[in-house]
PDB file of N, CA and C in Angstrom:
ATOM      1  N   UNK A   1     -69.251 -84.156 -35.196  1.00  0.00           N
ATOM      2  CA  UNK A   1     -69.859 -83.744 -33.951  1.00  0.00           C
ATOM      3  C   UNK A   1     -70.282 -82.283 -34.039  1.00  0.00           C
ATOM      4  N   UNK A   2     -71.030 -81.411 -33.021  1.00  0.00           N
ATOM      5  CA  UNK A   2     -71.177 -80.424 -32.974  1.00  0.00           C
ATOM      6  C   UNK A   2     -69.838 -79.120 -33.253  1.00  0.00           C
ATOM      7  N   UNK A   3     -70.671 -78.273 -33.242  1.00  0.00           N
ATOM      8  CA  UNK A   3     -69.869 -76.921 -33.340  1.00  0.00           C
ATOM      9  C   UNK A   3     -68.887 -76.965 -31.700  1.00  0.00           C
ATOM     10  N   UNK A   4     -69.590 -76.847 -30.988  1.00  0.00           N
ATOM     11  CA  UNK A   4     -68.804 -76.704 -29.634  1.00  0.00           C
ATOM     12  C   UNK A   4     -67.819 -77.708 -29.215  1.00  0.00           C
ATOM     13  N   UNK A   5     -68.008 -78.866 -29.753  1.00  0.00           N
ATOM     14  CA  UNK A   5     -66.955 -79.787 -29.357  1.00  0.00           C
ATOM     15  C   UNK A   5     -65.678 -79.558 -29.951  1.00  0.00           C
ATOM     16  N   UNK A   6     -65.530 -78.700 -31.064  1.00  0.00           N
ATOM     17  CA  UNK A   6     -64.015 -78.525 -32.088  1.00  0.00           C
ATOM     18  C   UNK A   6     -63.757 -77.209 -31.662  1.00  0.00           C
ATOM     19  N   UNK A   7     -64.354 -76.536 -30.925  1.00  0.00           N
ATOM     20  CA  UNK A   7     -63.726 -75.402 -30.832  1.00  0.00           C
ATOM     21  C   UNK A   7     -62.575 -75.627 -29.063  1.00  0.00           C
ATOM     22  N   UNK A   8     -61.554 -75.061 -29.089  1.00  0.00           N
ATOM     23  CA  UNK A   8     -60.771 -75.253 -27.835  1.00  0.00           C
ATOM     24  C   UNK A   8     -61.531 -74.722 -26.783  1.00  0.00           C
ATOM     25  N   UNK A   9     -60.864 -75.687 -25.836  1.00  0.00           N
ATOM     26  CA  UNK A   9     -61.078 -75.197 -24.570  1.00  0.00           C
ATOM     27  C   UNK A   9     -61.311 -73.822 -24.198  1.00  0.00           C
ATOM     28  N   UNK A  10     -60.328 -72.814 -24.437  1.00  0.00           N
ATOM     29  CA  UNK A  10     -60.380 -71.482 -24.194  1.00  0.00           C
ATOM     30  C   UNK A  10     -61.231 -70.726 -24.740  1.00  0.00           C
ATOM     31  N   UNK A  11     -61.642 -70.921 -26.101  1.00  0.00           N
ATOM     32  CA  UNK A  11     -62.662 -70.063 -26.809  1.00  0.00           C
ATOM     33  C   UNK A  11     -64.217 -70.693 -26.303  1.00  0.00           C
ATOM     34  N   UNK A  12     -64.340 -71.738 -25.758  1.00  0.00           N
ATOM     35  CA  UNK A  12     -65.748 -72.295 -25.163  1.00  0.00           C
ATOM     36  C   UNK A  12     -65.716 -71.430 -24.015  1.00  0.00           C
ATOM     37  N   UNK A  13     -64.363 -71.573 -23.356  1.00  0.00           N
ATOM     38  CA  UNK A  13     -64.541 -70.702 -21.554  1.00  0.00           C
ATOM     39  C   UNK A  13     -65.106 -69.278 -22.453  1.00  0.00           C
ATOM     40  N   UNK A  14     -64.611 -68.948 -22.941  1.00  0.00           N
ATOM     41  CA  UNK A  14     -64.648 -67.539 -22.855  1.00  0.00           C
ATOM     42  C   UNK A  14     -65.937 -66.700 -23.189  1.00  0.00           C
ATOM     43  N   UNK A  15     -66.481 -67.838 -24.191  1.00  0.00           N
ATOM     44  CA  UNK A  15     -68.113 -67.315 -24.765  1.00  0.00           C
ATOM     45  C   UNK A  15     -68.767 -67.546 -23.692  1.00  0.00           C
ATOM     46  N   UNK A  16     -68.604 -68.576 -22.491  1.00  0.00           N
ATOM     47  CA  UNK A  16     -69.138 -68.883 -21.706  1.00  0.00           C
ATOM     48  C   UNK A  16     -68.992 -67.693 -20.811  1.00  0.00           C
ATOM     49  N   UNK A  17     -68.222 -67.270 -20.872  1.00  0.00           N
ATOM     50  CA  UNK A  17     -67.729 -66.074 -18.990  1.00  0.00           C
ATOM     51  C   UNK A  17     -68.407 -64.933 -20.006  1.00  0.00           C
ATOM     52  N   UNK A  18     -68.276 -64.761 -20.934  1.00  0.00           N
ATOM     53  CA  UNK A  18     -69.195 -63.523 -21.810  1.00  0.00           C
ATOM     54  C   UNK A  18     -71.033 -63.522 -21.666  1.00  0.00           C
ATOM     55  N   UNK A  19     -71.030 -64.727 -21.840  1.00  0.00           N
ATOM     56  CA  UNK A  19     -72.693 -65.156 -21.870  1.00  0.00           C
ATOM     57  C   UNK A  19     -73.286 -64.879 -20.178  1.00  0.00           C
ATOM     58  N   UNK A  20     -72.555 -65.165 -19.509  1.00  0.00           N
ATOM     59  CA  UNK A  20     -72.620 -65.096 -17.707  1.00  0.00           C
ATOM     60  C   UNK A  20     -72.727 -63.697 -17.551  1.00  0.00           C
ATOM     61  N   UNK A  21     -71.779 -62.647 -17.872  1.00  0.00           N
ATOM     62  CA  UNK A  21     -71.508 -61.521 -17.413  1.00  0.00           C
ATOM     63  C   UNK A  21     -72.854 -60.754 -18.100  1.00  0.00           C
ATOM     64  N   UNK A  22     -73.208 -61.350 -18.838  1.00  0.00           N
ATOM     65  CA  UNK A  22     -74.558 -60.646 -19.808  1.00  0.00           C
ATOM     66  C   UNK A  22     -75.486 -60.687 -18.887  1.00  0.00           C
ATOM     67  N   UNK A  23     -75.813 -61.984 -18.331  1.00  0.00           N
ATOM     68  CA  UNK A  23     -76.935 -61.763 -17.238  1.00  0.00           C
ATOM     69  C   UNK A  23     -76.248 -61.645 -15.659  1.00  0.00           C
ATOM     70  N   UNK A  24     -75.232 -61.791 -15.179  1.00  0.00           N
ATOM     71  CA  UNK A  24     -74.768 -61.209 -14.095  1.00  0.00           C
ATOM     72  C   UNK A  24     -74.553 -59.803 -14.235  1.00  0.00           C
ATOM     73  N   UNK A  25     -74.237 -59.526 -15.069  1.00  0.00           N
ATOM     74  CA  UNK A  25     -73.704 -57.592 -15.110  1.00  0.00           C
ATOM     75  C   UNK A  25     -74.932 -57.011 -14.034  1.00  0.00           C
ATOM     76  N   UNK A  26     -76.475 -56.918 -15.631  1.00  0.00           N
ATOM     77  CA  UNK A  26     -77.362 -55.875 -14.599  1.00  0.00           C
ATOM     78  C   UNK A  26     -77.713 -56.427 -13.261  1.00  0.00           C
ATOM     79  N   UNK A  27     -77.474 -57.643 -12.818  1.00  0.00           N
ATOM     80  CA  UNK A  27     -77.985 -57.831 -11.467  1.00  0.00           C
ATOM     81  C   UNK A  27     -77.352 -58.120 -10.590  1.00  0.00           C
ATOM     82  N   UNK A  28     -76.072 -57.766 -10.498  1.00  0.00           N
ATOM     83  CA  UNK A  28     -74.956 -57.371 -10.061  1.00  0.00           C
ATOM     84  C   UNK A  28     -75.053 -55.672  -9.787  1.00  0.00           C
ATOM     85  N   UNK A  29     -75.151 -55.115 -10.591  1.00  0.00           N
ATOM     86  CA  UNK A  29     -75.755 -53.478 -10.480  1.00  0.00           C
ATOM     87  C   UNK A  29     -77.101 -53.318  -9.660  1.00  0.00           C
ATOM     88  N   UNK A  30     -77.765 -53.960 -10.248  1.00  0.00           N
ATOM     89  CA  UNK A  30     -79.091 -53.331  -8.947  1.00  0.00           C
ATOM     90  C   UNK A  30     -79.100 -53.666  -7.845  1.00  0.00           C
ATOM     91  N   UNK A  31     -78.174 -55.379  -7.511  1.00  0.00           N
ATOM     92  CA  UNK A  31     -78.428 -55.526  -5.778  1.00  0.00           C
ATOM     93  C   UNK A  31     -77.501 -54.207  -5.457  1.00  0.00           C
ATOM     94  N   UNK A  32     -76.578 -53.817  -6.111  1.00  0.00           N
ATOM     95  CA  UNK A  32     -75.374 -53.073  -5.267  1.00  0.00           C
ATOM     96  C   UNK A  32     -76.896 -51.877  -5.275  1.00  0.00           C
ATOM     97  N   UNK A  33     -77.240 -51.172  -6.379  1.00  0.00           N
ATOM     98  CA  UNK A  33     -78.035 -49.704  -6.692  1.00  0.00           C
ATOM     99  C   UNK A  33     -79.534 -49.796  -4.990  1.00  0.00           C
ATOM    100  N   UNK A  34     -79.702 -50.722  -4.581  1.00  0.00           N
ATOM    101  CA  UNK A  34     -80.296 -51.192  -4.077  1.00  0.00           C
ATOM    102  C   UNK A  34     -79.743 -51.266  -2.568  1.00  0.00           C
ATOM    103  N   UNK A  35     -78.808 -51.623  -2.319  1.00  0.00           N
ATOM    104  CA  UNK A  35     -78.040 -51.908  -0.812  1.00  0.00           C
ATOM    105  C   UNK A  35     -77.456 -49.867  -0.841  1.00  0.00           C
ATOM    106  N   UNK A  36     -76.733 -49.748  -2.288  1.00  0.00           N
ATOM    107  CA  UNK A  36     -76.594 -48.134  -1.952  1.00  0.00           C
ATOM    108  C   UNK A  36     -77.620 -47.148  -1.718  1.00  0.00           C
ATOM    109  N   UNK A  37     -78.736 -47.404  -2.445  1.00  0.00           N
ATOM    110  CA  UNK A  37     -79.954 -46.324  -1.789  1.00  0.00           C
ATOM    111  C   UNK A  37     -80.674 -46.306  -0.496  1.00  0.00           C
ATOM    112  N   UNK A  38     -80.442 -47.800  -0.192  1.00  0.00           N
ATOM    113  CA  UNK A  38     -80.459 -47.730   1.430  1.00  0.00           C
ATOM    114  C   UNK A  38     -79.967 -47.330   2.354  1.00  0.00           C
ATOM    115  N   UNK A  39     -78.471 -46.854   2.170  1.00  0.00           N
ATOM    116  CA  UNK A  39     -77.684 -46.500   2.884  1.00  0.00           C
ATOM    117  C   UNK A  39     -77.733 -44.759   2.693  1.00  0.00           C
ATOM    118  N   UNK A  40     -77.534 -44.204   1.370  1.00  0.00           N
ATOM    119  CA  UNK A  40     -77.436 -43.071   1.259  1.00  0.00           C
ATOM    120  C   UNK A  40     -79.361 -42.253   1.733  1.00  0.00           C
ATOM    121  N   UNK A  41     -80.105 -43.361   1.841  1.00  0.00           N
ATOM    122  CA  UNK A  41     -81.301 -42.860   2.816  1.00  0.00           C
ATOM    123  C   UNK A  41     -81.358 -42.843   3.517  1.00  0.00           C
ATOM    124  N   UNK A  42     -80.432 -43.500   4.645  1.00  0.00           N
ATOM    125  CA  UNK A  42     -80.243 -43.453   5.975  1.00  0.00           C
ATOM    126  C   UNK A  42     -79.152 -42.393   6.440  1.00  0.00           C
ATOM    127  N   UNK A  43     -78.763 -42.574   5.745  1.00  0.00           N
ATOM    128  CA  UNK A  43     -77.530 -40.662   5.941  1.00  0.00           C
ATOM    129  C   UNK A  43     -78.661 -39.433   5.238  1.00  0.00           C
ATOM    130  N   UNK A  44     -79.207 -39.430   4.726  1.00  0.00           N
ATOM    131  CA  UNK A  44     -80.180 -38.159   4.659  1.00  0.00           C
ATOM    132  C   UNK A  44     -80.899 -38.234   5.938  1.00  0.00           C
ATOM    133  N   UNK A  45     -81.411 -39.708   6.438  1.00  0.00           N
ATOM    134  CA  UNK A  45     -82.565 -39.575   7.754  1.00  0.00           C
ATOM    135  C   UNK A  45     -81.595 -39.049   8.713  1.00  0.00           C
ATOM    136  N   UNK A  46     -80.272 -39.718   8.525  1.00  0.00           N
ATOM    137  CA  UNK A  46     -79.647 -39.018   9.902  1.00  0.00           C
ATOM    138  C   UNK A  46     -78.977 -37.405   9.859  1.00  0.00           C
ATOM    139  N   UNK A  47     -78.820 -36.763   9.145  1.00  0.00           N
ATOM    140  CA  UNK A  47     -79.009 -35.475   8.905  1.00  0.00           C
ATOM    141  C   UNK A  47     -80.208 -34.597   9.659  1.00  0.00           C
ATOM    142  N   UNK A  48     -81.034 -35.242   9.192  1.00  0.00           N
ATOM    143  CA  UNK A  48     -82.245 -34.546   9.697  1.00  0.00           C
ATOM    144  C   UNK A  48     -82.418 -34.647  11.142  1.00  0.00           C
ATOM    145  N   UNK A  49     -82.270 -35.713  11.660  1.00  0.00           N
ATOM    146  CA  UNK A  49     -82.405 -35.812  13.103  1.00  0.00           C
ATOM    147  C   UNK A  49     -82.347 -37.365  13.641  1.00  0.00           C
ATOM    148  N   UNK A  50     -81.897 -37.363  15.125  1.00  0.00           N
ATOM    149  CA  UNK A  50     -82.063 -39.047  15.264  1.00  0.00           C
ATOM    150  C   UNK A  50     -83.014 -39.509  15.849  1.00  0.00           C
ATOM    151  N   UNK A  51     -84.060 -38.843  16.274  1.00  0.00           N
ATOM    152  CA  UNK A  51     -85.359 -39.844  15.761  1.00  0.00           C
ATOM    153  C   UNK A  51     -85.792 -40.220  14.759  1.00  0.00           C
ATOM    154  N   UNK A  52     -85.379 -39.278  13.632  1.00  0.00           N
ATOM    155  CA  UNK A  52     -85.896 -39.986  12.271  1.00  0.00           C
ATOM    156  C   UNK A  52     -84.689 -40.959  11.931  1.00  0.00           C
ATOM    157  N   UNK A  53     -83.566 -40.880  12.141  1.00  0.00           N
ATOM    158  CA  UNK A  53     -82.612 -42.036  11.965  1.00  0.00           C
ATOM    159  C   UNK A  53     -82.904 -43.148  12.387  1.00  0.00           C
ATOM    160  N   UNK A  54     -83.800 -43.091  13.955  1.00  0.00           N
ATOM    161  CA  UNK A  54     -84.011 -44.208  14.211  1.00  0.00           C
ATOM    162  C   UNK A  54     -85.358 -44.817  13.759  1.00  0.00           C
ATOM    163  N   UNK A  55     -86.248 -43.749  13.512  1.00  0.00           N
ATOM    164  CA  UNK A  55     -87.776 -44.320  12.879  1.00  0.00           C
ATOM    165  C   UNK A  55     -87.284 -45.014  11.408  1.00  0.00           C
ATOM    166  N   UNK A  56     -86.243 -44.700  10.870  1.00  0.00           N
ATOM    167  CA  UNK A  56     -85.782 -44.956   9.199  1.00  0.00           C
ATOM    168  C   UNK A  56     -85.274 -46.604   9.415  1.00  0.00           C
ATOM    169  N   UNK A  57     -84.498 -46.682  10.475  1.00  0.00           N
ATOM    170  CA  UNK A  57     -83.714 -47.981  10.485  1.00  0.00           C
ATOM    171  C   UNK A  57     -84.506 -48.980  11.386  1.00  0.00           C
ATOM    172  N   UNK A  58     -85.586 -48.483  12.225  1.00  0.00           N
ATOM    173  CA  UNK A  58     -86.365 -49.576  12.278  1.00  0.00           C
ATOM    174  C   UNK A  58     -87.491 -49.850  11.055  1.00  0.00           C
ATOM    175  N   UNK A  59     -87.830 -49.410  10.651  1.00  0.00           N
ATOM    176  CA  UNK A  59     -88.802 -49.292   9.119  1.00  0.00           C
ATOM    177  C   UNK A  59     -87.934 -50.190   8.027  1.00  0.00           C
ATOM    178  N   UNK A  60     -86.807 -49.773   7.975  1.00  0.00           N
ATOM    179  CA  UNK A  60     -86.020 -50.568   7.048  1.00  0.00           C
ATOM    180  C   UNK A  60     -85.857 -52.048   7.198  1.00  0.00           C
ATOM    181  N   UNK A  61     -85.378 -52.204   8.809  1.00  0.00           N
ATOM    182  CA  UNK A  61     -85.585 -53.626   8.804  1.00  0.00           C
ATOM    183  C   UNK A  61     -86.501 -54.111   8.898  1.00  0.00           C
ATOM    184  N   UNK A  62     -87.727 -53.479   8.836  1.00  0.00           N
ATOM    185  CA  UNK A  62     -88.833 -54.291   9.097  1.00  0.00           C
ATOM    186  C   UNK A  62     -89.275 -54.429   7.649  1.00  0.00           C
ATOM    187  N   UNK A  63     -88.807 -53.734   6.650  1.00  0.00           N
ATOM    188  CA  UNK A  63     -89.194 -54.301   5.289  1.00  0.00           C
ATOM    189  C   UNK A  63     -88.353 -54.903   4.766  1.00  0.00           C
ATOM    190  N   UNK A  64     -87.267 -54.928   4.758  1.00  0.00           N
ATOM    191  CA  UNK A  64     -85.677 -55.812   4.507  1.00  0.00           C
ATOM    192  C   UNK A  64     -86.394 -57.229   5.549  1.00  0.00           C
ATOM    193  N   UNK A  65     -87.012 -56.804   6.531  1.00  0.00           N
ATOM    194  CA  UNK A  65     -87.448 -58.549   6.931  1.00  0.00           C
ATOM    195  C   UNK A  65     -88.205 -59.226   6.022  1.00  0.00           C
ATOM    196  N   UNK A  66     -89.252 -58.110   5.946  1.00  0.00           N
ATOM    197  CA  UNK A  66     -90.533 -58.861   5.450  1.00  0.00           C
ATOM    198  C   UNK A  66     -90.279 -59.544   3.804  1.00  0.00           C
ATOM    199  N   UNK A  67     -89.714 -58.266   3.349  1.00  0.00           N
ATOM    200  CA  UNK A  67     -89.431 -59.278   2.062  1.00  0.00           C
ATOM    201  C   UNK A  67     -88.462 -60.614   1.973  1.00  0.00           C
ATOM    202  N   UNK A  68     -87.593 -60.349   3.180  1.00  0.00           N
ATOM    203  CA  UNK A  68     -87.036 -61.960   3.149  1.00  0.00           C
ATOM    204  C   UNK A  68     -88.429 -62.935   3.913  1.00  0.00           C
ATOM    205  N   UNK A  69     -88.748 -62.800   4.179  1.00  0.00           N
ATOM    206  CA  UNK A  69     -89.704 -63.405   4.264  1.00  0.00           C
ATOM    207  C   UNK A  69     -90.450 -63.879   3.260  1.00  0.00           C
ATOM    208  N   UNK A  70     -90.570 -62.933   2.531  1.00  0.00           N
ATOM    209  CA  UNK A  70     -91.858 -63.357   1.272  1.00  0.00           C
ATOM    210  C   UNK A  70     -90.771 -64.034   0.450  1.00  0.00           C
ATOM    211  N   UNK A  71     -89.662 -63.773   0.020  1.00  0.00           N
ATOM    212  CA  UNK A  71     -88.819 -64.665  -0.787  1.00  0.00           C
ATOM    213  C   UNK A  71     -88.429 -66.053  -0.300  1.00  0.00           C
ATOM    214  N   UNK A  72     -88.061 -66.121   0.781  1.00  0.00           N
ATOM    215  CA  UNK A  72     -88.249 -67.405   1.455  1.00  0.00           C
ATOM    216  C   UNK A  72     -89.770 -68.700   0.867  1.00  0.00           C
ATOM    217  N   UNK A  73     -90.865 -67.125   1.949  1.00  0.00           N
ATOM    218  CA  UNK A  73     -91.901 -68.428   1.340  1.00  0.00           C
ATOM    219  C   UNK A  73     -91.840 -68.349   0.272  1.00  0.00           C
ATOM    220  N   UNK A  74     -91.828 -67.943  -0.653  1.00  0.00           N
ATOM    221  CA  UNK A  74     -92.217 -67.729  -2.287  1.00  0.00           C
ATOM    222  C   UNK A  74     -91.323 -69.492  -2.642  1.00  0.00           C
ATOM    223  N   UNK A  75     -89.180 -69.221  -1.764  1.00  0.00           N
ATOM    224  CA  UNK A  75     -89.107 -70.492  -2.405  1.00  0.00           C
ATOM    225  C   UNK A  75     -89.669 -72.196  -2.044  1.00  0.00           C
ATOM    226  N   UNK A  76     -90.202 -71.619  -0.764  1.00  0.00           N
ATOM    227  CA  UNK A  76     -90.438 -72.962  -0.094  1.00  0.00           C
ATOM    228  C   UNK A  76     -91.953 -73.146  -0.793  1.00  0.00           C
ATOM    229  N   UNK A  77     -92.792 -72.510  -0.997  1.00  0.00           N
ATOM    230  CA  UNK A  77     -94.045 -73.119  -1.831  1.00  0.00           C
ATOM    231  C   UNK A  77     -93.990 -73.423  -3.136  1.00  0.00           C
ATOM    232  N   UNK A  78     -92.738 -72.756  -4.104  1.00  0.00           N
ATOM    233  CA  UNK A  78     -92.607 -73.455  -5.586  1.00  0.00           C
ATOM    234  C   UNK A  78     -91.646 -75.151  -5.174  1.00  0.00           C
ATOM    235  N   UNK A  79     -91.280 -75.432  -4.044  1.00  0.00           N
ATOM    236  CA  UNK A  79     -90.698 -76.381  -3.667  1.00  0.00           C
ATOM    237  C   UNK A  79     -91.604 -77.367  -3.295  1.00  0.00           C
ATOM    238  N   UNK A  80     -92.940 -77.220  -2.751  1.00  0.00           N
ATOM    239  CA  UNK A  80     -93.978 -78.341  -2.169  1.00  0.00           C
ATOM    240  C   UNK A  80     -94.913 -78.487  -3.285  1.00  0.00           C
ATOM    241  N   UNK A  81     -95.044 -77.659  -4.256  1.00  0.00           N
ATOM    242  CA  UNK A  81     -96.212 -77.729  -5.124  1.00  0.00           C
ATOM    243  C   UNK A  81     -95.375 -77.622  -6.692  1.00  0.00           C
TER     244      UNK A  81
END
């Protein structure tokens, strides 16, 4: 039989949780690099003043919407076509 079938249980998990963390690592890092630059931009806007705190955090959600939006449709049209 194959290579993978003689090797134990544990040494299959483990190449496996290695192979995962390879492509989970960096994108695991950028949603966080991503949710943190949002935040540490909204503590600079609020420094400055709270109208701009509040011009920052309505702006934000309105692009934090929109792109859920576009990801949404994006999955619902690779889903009909």
């Amino acid at each position: 039989m194959g290579g993978a079938e003689e090797q134990p249980l544990s040494r299959r998990l483990w190449v496996e949780t290695k192979e995962l963390w390879q492509i989970l690592g960096p994108a695991i890092f950028s949603r966080m690099a991503a949710y943190c630059m949002n935040i540490i931009s909204q503590a600079f806007a609020g420094h400055i003043g709270t109208v701009e705190l509040a011009a920052f955090s309505i702006a934000n959600t309105v692009i934090v919407g929109f792109n859920f939006g576009l990801l949404e449709h994006g999955e619902l049209s690779d889903d009909q076509g």
